[in-house]
Protein backbone atom coordinates (compact mmCIF):
# COMPACT_ATOMS: atom_id res chain seq x y z
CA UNK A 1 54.83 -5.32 -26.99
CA UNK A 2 55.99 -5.13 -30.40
CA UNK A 3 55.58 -3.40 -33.70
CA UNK A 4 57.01 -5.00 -37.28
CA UNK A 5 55.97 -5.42 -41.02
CA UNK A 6 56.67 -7.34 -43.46
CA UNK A 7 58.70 -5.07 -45.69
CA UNK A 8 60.99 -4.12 -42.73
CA UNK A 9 63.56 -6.19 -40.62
CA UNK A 10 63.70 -3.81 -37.84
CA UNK A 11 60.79 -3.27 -35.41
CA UNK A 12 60.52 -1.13 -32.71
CA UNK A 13 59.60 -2.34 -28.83
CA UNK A 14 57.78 -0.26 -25.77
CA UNK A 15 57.13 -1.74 -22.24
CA UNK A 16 53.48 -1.67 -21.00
CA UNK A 17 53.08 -1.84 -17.13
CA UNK A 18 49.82 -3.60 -16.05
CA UNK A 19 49.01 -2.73 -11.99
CA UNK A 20 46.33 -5.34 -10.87
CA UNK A 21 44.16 -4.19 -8.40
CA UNK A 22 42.55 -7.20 -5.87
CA UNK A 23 40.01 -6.54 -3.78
CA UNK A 24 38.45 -8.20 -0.41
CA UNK A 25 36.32 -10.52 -0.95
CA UNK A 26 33.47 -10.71 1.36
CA UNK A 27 31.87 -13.54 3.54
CA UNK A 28 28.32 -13.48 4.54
CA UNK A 29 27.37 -11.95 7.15
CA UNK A 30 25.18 -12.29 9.96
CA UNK A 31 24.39 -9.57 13.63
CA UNK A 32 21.74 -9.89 16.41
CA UNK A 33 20.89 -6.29 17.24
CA UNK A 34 19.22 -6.51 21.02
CA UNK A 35 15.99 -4.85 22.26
CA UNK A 36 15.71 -1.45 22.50
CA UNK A 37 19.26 -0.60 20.78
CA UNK A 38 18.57 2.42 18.14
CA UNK A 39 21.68 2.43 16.40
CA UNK A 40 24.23 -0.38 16.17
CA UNK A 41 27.50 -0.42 14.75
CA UNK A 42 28.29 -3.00 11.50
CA UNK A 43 31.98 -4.28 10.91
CA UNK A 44 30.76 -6.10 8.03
CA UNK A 45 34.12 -6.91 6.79
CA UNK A 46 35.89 -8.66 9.94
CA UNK A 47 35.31 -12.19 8.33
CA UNK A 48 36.17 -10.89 4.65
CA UNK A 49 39.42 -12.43 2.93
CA UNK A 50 42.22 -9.37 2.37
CA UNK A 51 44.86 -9.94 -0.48
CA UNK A 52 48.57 -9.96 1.67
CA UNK A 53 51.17 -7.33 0.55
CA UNK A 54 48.43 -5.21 -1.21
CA UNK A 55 46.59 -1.95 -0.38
CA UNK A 56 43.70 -1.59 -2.95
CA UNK A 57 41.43 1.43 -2.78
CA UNK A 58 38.01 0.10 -2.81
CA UNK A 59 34.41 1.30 -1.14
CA UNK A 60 32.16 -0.40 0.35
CA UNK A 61 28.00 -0.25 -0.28
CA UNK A 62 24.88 -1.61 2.12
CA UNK A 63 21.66 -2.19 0.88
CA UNK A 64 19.44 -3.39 3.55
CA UNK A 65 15.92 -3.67 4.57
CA UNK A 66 13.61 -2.44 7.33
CA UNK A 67 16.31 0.18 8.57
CA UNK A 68 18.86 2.80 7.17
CA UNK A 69 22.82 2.85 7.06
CA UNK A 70 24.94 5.99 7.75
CA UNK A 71 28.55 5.28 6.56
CA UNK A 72 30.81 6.64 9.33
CA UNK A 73 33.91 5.87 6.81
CA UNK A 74 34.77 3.84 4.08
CA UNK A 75 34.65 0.06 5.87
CA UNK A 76 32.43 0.80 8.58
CA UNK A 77 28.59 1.89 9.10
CA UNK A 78 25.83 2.45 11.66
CA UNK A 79 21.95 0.82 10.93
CA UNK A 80 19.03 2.39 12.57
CA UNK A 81 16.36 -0.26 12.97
CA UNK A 82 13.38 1.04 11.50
CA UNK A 83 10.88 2.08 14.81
CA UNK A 84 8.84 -0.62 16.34
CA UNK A 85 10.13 -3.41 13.83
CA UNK A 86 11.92 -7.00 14.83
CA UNK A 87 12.69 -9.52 13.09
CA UNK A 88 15.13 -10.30 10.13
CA UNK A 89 16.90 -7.23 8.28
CA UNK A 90 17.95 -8.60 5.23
CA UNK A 91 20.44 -7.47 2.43
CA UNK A 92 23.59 -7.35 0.31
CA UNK A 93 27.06 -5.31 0.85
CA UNK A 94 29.34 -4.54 -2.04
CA UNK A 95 32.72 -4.12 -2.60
CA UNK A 96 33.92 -2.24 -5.39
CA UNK A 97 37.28 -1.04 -6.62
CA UNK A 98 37.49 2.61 -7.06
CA UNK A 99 40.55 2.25 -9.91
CA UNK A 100 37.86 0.15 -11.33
CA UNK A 101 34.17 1.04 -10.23
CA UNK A 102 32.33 -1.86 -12.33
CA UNK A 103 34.50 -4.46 -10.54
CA UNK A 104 32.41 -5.45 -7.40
CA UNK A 105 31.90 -8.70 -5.05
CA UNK A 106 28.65 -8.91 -2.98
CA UNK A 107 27.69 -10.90 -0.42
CA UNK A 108 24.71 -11.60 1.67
CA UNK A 109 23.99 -9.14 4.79
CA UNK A 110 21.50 -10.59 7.59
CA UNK A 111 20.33 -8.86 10.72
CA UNK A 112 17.86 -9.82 13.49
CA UNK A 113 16.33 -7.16 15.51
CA UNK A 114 15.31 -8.35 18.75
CA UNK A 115 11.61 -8.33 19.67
CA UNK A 116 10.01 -7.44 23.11
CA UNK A 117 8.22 -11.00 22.87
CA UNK A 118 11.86 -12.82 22.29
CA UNK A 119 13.30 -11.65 25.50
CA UNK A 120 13.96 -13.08 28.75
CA UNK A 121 10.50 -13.74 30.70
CA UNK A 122 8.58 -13.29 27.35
CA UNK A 123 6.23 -10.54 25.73
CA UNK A 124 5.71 -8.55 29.29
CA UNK A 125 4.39 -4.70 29.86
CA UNK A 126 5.38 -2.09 32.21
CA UNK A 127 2.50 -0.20 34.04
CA UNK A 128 2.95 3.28 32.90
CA UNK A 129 1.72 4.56 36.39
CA UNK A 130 1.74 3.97 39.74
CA UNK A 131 -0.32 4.90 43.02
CA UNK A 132 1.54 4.95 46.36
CA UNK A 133 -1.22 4.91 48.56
CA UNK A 134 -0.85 1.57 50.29
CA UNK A 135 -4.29 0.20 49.40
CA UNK A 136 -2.57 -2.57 48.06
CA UNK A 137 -2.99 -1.59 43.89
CA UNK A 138 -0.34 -0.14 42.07
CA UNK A 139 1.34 0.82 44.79
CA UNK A 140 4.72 -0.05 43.42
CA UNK A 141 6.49 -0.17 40.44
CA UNK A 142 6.35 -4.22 39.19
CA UNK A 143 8.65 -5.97 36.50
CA UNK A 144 6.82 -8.63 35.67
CA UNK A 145 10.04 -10.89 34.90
CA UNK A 146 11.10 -10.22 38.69
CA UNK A 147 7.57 -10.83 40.46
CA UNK A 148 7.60 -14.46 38.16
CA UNK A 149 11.27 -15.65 38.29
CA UNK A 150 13.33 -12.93 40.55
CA UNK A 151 16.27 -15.52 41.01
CA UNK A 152 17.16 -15.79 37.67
CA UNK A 153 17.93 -12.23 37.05
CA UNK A 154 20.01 -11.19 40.27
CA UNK A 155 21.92 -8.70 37.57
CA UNK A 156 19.28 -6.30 36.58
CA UNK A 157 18.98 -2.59 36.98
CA UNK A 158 16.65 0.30 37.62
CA UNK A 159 16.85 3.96 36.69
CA UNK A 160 14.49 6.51 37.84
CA UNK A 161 15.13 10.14 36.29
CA UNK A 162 12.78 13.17 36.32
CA UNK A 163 11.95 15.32 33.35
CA UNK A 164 15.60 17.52 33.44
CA UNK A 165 17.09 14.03 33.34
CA UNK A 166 18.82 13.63 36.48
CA UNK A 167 18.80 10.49 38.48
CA UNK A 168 16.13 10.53 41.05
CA UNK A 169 16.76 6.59 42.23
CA UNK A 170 18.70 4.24 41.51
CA UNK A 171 18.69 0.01 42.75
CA UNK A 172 21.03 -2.57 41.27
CA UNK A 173 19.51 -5.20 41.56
CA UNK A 174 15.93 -4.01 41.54
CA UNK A 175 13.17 -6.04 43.90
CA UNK A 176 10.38 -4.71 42.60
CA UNK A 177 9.82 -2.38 45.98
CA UNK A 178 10.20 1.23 44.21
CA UNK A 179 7.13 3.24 45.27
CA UNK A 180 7.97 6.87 44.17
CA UNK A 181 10.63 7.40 46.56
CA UNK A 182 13.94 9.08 46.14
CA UNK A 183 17.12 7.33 46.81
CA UNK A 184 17.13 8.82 50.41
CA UNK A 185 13.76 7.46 50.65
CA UNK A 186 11.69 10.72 50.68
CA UNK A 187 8.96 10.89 48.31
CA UNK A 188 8.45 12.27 44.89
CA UNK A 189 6.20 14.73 43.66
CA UNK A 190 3.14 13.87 41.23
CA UNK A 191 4.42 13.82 38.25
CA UNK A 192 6.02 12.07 34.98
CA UNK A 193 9.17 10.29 35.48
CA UNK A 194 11.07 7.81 33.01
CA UNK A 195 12.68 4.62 33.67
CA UNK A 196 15.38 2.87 32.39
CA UNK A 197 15.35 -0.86 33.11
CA UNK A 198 17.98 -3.65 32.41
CA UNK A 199 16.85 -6.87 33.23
CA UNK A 200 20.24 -8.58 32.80
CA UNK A 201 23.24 -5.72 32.68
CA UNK A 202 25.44 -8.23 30.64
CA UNK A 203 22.60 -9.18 27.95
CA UNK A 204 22.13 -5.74 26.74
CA UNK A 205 18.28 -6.38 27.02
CA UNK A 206 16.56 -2.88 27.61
CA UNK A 207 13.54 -1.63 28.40
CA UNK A 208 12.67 2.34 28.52
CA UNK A 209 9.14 4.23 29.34
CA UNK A 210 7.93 6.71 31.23
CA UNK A 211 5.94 6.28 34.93
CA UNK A 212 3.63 8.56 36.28
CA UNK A 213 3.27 8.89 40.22
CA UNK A 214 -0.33 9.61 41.21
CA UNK A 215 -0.69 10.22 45.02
């Protein structure tokens, strides 16, 4: 830039230096957050487009329904699905510039939380107790999934652990045969013991309760 007047032929010059700062600019986004999962992690920006050759400090900001955010750093963020809620989580992430705070992009941020109902073999309920007697009711501990269709989940999982959480049994895959019995086959003591259950170890579909064992 310049400086002159009218009066005088000589001027006087400086140099200004202008540093433009780009940001990312974000793509919509969309996760599927399986049953039973309390906390998943969001990479909201692996589909967003990055300027080449330039670093820009920027932050990044989630607003989203039915569930809270914890930013672990500055690009990347856990969501807690609010308790006993499925369905769609929806809302926005922002990208602003912290050289220049009022310049932001948004985009659109969409979750589903898996319901109960929407996984394999449908809206199903696990006894919470069982009575190995052998009079032929509740004698054993049933997945209702496995009793209706057991071939088409030959990759689930069963995990039996008493109240100091250590494993007490153990069957991969499960056949629906578990009647309070260790995994050397001696029995249990009355009591309240908790279950985790996989139907399919590579779908991420889980199921957790607690089973009591009334002799």
């Amino acid at each position: 830039w310049s400086v002159s007047t009218n009066f005088c032929q000589n001027y006087d010059q400086d140099t200004a230096m202008i540093t433009y700062f780009p940001l990312p600019v974000p793509e919509i986004d969309s996760f599927f957050i399986p049953f039973g999962i309390n906390i998943f992690d969001l990479d909201v920006m692996t589909n967003d487009s990055f300027p080449d050759g330039v670093d820009s400090p920027f932050t990044l900001h989630l607003n989203l329904t039915e569930g809270g955010t914890i930013m672990m750093e500055d690009t990347f963020a856990q969501f807690i699905p609010q308790i006993g809620y499925d369905g769609m989580a929806l809302g926005t992430y922002e990208i602003c510039g912290i050289e220049c705070p009022d310049f932001c992009y948004e985009a659109d941020l969409v979750i589903e939380i898996q319901g109960r109902e929407d996984l394999p073999g449908g809206d199903w309920s696990v006894p919470n107790g069982i009575t190995p007697n052998n009079d032929g009711a509740n004698d054993v501990l049933i997945m209702d999934p496995l009793l209706e269709n057991p071939d088409d989940y030959p990759n689930n999982e069963l995990l039996i652990f008493n109240r100091w959480g250590n494993i007490v049994y153990q069957a991969k895959p499960y056949q629906n045969d578990w009647s309070g019995f260790t995994q050397r086959g001696n029995n249990l003591p009355e009591g309240t013991y908790y279950y985790v259950f996989r139907l399919d170890l590579e779908s991420g579909s889980v199921y957790k309760g607690d089973i009591t064992i009334i002799r």
